[in-house]
N, C-alpha and C. Protein backbone atom coordinates (compact mmCIF):
# COMPACT_ATOMS: atom_id res chain seq x y z
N UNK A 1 20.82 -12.42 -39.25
CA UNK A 1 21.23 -13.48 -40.15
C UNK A 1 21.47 -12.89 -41.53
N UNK A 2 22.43 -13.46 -42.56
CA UNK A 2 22.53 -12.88 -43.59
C UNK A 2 21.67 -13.10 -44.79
N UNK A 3 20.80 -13.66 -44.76
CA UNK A 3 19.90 -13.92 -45.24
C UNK A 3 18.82 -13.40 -45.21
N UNK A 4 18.73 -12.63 -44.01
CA UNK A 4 17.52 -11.73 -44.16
C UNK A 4 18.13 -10.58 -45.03
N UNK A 5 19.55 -9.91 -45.20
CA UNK A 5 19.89 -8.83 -46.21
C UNK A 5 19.43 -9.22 -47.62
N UNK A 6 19.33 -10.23 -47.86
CA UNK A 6 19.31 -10.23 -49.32
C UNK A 6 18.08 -10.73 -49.77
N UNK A 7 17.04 -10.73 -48.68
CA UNK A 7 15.55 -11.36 -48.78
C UNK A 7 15.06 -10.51 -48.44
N UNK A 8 15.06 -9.29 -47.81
CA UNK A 8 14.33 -8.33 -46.82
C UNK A 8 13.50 -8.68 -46.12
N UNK A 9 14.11 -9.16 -45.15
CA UNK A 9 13.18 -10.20 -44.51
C UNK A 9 13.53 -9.42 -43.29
N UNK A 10 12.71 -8.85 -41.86
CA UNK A 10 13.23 -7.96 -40.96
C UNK A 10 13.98 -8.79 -39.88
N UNK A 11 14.79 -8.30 -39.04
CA UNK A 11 16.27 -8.99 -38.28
C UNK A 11 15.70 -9.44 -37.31
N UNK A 12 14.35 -9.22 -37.12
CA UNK A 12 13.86 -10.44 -36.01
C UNK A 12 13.05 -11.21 -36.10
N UNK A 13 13.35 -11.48 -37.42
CA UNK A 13 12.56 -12.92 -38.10
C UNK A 13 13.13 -14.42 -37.47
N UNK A 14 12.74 -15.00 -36.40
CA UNK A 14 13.76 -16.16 -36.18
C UNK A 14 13.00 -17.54 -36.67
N UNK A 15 12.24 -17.51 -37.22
CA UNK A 15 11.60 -19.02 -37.70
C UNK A 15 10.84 -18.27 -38.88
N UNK A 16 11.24 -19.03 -40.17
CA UNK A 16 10.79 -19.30 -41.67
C UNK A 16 9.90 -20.14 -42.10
N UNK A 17 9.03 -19.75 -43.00
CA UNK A 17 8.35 -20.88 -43.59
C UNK A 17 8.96 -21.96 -44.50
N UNK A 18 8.61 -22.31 -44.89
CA UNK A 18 8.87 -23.73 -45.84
C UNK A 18 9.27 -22.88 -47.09
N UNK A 19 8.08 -22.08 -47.46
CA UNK A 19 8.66 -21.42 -48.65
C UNK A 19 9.38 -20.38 -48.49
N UNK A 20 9.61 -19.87 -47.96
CA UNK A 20 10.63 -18.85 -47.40
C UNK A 20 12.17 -19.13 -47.43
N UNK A 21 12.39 -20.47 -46.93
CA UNK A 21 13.58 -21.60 -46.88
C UNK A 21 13.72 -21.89 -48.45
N UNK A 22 12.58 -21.88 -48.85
CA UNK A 22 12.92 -22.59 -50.45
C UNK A 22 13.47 -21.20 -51.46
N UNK A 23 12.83 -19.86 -50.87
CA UNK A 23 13.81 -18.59 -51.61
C UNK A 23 14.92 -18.68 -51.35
N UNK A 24 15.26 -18.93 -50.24
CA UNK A 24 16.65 -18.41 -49.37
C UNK A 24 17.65 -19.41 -50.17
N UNK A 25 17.33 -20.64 -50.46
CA UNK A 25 17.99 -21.75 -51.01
C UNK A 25 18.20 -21.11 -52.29
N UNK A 26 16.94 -20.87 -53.38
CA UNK A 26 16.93 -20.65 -54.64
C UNK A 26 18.25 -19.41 -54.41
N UNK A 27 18.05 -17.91 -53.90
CA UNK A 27 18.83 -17.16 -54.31
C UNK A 27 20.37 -17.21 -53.67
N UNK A 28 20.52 -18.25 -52.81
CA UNK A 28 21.67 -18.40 -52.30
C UNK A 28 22.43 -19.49 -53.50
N UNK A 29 21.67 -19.99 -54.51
CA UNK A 29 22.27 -20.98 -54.77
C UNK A 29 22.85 -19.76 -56.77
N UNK A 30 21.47 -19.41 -56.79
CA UNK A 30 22.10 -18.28 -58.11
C UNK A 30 23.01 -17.22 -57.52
N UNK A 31 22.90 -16.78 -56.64
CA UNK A 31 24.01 -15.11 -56.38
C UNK A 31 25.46 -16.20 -56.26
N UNK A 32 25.39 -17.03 -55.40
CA UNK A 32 26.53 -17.43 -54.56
C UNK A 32 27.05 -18.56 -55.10
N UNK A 33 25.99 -19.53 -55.93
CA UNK A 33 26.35 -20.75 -56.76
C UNK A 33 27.03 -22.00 -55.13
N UNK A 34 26.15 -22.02 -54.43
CA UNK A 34 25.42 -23.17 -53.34
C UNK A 34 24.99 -23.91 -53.75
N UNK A 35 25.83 -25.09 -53.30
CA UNK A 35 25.05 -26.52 -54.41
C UNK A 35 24.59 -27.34 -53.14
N UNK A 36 24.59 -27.31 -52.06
CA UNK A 36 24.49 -28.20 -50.70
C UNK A 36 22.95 -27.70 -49.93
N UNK A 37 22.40 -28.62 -49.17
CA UNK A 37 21.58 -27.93 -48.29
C UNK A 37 21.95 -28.76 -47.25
N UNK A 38 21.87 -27.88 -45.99
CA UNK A 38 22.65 -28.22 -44.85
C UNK A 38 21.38 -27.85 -43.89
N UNK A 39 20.84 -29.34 -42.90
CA UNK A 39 20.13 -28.96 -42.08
C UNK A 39 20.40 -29.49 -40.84
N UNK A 40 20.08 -29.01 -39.72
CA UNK A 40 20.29 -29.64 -38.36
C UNK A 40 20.03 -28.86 -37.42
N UNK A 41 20.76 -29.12 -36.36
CA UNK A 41 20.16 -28.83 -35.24
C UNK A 41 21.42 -27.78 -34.20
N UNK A 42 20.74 -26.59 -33.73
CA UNK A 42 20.85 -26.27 -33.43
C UNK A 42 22.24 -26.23 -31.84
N UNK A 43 22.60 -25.21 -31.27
CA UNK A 43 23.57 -25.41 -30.25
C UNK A 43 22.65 -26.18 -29.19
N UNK A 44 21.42 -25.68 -28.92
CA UNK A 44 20.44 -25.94 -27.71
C UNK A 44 19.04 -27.21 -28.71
N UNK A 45 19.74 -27.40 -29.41
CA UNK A 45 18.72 -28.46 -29.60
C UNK A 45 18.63 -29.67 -28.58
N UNK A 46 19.70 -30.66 -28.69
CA UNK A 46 19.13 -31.56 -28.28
C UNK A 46 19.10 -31.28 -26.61
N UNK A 47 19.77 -30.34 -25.78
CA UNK A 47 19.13 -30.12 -24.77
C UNK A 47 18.20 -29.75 -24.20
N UNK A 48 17.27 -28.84 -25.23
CA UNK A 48 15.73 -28.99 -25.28
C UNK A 48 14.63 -30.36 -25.35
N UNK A 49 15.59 -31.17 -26.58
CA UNK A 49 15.11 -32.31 -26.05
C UNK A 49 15.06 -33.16 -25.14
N UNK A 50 15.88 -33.01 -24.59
CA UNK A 50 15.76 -34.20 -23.43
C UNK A 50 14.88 -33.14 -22.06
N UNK A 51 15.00 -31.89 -22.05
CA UNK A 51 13.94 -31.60 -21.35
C UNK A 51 14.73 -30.12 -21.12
N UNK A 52 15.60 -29.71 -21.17
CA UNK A 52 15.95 -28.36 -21.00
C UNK A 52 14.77 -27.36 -21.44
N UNK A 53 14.69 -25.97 -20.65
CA UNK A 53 13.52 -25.20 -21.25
C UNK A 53 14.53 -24.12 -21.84
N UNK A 54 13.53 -23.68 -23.25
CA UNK A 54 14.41 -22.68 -24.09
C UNK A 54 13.21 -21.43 -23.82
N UNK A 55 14.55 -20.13 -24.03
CA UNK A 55 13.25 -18.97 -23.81
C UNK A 55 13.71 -18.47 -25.47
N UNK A 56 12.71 -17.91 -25.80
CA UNK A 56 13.07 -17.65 -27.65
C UNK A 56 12.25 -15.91 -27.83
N UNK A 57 13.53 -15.15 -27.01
CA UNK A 57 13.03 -13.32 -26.89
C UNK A 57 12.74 -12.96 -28.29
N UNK A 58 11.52 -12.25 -28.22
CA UNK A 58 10.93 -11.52 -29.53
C UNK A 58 12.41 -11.27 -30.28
N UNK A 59 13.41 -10.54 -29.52
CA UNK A 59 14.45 -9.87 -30.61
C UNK A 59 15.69 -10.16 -29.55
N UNK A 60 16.49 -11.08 -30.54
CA UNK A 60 17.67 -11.57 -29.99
C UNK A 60 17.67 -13.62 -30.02
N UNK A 61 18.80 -13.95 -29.06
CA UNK A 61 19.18 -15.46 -29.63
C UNK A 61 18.47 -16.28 -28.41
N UNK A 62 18.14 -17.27 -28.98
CA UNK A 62 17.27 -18.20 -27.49
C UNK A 62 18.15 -18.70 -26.71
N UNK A 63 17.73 -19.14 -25.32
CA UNK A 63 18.81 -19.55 -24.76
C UNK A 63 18.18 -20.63 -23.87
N UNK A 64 18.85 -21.37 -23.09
CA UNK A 64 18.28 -22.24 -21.85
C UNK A 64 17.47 -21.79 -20.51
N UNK A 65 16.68 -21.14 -20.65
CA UNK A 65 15.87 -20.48 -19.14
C UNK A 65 16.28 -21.79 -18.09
N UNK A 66 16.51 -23.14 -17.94
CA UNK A 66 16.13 -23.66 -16.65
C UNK A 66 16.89 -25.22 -17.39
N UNK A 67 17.70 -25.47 -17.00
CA UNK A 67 18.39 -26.73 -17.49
C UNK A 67 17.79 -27.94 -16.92
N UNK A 68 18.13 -29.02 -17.33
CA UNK A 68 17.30 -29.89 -17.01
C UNK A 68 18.35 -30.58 -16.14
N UNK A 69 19.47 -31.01 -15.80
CA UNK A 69 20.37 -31.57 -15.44
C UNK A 69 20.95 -30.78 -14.19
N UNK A 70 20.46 -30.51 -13.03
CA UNK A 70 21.38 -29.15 -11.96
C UNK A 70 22.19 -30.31 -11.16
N UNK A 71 21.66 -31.54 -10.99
CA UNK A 71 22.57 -32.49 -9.87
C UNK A 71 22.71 -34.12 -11.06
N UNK A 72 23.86 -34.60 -10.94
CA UNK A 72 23.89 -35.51 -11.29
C UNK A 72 23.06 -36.93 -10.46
N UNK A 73 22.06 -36.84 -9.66
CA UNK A 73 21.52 -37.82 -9.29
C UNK A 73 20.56 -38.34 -10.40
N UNK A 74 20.28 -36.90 -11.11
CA UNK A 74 19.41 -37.12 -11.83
C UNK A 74 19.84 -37.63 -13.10
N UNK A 75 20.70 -38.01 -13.40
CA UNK A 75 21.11 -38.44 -14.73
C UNK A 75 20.80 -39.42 -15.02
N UNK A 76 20.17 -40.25 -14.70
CA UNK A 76 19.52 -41.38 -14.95
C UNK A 76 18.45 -41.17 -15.79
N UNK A 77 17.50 -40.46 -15.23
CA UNK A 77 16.12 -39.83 -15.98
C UNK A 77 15.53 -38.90 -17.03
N UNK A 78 17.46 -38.59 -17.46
CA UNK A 78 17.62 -38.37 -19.14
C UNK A 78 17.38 -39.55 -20.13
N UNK A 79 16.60 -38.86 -21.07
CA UNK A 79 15.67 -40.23 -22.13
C UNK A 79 16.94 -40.07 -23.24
N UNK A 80 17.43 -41.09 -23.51
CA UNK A 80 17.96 -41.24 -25.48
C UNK A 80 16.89 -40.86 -25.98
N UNK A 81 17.76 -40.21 -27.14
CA UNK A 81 16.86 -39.29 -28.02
C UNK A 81 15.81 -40.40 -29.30
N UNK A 82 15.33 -39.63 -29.84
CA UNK A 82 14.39 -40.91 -30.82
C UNK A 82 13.99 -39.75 -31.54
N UNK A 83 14.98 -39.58 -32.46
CA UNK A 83 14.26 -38.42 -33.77
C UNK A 83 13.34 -38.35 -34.67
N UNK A 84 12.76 -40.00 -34.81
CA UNK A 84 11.42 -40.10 -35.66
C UNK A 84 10.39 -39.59 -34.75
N UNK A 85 10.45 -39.65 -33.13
CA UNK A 85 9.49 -39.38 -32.65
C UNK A 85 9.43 -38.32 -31.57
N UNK A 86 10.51 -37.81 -31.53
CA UNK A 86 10.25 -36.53 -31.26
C UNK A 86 9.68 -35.31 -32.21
N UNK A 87 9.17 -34.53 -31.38
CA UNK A 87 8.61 -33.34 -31.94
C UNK A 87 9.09 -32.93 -33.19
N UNK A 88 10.11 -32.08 -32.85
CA UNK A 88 10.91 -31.02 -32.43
C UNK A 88 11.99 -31.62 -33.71
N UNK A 89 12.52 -32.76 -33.25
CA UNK A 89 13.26 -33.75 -34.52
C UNK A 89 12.85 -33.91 -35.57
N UNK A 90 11.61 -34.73 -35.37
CA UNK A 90 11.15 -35.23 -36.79
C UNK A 90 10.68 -34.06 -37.63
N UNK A 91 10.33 -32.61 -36.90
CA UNK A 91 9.97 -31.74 -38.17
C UNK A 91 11.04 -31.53 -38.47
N UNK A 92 12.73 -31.16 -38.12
CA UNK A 92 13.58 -31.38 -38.72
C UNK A 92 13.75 -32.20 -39.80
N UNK A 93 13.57 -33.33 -39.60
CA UNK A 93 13.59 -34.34 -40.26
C UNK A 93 13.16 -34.33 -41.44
N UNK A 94 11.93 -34.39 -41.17
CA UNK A 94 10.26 -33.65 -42.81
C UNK A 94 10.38 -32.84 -43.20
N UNK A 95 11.55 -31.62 -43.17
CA UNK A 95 11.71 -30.40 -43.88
C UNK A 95 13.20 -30.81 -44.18
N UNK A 96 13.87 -31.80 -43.96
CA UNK A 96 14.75 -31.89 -44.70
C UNK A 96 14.70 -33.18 -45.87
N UNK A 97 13.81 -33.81 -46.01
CA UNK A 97 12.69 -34.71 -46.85
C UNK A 97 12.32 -33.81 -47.40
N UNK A 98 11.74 -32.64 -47.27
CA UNK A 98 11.13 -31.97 -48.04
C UNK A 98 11.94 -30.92 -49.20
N UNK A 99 12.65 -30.47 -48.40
CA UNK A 99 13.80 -29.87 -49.36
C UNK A 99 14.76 -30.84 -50.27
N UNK A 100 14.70 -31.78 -49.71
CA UNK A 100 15.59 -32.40 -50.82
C UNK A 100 14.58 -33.02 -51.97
N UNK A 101 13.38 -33.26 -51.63
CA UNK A 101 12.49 -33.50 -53.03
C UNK A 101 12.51 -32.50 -53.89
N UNK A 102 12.41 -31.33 -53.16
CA UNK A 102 11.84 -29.76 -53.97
C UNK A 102 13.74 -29.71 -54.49
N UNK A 103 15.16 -30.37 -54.13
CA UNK A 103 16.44 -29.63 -54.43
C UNK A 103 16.94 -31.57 -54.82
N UNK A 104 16.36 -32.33 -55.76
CA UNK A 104 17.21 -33.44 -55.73
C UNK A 104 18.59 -33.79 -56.42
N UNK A 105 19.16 -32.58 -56.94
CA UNK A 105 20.21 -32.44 -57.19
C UNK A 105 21.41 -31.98 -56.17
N UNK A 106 20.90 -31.47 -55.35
CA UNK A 106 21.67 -30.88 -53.80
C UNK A 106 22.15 -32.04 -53.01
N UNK A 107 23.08 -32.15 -52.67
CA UNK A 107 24.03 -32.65 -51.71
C UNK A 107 23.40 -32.17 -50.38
N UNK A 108 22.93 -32.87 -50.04
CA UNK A 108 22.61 -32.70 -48.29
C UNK A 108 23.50 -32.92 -46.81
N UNK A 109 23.95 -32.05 -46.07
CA UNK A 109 24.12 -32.65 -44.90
C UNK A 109 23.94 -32.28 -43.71
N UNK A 110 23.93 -32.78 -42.73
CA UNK A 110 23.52 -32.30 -41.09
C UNK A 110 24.60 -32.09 -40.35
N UNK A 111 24.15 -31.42 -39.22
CA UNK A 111 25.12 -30.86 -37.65
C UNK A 111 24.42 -30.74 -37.41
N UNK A 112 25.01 -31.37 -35.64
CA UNK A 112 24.82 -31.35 -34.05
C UNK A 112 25.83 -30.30 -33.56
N UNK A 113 25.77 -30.04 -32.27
CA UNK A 113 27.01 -29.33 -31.33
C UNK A 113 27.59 -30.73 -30.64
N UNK A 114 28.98 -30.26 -30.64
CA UNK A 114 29.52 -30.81 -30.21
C UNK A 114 29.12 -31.46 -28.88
N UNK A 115 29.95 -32.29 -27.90
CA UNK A 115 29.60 -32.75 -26.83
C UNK A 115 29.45 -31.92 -25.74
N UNK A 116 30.70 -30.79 -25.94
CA UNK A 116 30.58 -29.75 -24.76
C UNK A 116 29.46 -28.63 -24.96
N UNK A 117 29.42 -28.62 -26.19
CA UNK A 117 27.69 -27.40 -26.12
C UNK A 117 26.72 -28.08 -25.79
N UNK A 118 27.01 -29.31 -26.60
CA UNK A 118 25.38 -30.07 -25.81
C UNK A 118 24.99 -29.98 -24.62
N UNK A 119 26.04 -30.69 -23.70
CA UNK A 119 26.16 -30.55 -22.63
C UNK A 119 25.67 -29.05 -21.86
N UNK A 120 26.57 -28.22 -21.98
CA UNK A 120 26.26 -26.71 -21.33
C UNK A 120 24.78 -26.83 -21.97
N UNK A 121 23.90 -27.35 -22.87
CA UNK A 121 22.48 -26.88 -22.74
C UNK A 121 21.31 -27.41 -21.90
N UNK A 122 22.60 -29.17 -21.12
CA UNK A 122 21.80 -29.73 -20.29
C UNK A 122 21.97 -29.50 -18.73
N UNK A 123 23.33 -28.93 -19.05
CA UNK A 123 23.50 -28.38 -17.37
C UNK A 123 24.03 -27.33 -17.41
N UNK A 124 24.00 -26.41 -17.00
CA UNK A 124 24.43 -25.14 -15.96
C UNK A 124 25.47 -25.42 -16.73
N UNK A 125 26.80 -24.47 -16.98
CA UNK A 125 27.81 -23.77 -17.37
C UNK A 125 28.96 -23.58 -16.22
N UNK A 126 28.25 -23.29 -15.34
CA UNK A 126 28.95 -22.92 -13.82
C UNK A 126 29.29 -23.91 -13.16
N UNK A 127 28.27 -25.13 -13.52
CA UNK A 127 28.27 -26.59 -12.58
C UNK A 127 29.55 -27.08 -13.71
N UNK A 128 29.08 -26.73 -14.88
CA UNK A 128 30.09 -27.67 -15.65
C UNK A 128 31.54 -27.89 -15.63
N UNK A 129 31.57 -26.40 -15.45
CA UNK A 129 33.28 -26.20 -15.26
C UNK A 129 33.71 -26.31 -14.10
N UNK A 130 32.92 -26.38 -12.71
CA UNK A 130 33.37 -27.06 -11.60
C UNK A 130 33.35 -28.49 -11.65
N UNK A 131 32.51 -29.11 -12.63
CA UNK A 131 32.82 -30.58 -13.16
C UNK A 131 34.12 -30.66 -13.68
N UNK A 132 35.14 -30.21 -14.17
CA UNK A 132 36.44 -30.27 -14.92
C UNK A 132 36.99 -31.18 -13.75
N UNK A 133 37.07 -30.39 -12.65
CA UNK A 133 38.12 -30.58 -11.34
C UNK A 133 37.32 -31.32 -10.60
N UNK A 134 36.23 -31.04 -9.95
CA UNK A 134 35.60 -31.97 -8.58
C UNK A 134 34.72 -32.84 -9.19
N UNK A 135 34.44 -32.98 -10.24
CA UNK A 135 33.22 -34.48 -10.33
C UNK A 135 33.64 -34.76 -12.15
N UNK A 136 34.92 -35.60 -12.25
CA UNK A 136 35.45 -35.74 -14.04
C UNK A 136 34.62 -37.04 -13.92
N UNK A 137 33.97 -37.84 -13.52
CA UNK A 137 33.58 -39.09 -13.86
C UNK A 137 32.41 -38.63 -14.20
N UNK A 138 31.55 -37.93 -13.77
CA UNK A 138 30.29 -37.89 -14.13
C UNK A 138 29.80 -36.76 -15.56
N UNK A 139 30.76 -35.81 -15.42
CA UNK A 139 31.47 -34.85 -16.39
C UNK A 139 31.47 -35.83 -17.50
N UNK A 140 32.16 -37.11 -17.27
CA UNK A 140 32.58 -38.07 -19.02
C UNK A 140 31.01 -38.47 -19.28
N UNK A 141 30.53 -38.78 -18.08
CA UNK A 141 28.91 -39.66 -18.23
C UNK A 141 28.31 -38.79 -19.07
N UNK A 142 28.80 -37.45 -18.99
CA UNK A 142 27.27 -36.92 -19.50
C UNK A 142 27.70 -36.08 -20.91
N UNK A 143 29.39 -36.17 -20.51
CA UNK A 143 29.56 -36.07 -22.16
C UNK A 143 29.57 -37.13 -23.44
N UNK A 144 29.46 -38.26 -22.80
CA UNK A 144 29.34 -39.74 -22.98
C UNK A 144 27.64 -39.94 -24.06
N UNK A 145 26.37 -39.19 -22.88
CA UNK A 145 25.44 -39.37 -23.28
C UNK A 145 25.38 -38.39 -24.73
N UNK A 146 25.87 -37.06 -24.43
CA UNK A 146 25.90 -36.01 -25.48
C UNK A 146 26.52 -36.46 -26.57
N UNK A 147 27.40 -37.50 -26.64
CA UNK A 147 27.64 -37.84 -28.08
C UNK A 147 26.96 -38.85 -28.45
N UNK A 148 26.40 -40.11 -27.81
CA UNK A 148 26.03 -41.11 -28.39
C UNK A 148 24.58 -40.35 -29.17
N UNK A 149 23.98 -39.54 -28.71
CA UNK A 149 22.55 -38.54 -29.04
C UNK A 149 23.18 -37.60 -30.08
N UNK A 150 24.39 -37.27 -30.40
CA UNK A 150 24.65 -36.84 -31.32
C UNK A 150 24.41 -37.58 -32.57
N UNK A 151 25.30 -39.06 -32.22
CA UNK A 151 25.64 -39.38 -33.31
C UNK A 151 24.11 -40.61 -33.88
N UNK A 152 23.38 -40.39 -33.07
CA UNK A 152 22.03 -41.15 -32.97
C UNK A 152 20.89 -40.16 -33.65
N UNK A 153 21.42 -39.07 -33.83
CA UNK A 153 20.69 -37.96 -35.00
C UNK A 153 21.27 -38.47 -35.97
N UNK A 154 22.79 -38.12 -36.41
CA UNK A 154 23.26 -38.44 -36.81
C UNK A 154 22.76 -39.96 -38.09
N UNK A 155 22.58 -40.77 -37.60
CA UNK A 155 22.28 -42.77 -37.98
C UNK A 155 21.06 -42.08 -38.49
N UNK A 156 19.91 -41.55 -37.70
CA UNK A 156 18.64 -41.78 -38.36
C UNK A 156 18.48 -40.50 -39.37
N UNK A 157 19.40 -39.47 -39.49
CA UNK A 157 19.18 -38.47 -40.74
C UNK A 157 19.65 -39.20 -41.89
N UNK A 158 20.63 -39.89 -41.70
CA UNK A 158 21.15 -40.91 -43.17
C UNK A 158 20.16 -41.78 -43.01
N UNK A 159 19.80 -42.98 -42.59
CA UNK A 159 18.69 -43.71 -42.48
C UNK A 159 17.35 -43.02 -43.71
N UNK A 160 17.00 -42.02 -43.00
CA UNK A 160 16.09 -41.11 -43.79
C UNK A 160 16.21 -40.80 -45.29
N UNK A 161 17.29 -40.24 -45.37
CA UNK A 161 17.55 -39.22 -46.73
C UNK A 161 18.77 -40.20 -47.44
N UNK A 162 19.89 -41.12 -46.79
CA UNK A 162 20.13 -41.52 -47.63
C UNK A 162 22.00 -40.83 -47.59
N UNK A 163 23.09 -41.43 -48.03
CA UNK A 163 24.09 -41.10 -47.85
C UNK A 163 24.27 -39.76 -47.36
N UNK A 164 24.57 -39.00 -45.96
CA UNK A 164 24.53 -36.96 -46.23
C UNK A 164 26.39 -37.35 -45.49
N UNK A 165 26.79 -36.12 -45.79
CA UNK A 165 27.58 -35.38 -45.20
C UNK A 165 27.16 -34.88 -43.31
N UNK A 166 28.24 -35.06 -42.52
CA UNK A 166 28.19 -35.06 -41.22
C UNK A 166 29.05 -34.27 -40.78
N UNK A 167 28.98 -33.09 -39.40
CA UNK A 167 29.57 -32.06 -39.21
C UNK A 167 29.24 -31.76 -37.13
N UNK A 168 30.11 -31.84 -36.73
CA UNK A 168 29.83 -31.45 -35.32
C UNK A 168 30.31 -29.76 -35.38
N UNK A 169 29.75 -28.87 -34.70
CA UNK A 169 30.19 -27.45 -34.48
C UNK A 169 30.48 -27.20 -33.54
């Protein structure tokens, strides 16, 4: 990350403290003149949430060990998301409450992944793209669910903090 160059922070640092986040802000905002703080969620976030397992290697990028979604029978027994009360969310949430007390001059805003990353974090990759051609109805269902959970982060990060800026990747 580029942020560890200019913090010396070593390249397999993958989770920061609070104050750590609050340097990275401070000197990104004097070298580079950054007036925004931008928080959210990850490619494999919300497919962790709904139950995907993430593996997070000492050195290198996390990924999905075991999807939660392999047959669409099961699509039913995917939960809507609830970001005040998830884990995983709401500390999102409280560190972006928190930074904007410690930055109340900063413009805040959030990102999700799009519908199709979401997706690939709830099912297989391999299943997915044989979803294109042999199963498009259930393919929409579940890109269907991946956005309404997008945009349901989305409602309760403004809810929270208050007018932000919104961004799918």
């Amino acid at each position: 990350m580029q942020w560890q160059i200019f913090l010396a922070i070593p390249a397999q640092t993958t989770t920061v403290t609070f104050e750590t986040r609050i340097k990275i802000i401070e000197t990104m905002r004097t070298r580079f003149g950054i007036d925004n703080l931008s928080i959210g969620l990850s490619l494999r976030t919300l497919g962790a949430t709904v139950g995907s397992k993430l593996h997070f290697p000492k050195n290198g990028i996390d990924y999905v060990e075991d999807h939660i979604l392999k047959d669409y029978k099961d699509m039913a027994s995917l939960k809507e998301i609830d970001p005040r009360k998830d884990k995983t969310l709401s500390s999102i949430l409280e560190t972006a409450k928190r930074l904007k007390d410690k930055f109340p001059d900063m413009n805040i805003t959030t990102r999700s992944a799009g519908p199709i990353s979401t997706a690939v974090s709830i099912r297989p990759i391999e299943s997915l793209l044989k979803d294109t051609r042999k199963d498009p109805e259930n393919l929409h269902r579940l890109l269907e669910f991946c956005t309404r959970n997008s945009l349901r982060w989305f409602e309760v990060f403004k809810e929270e903090l208050g007018a932000v800026g919104t961004s799918f990747f």
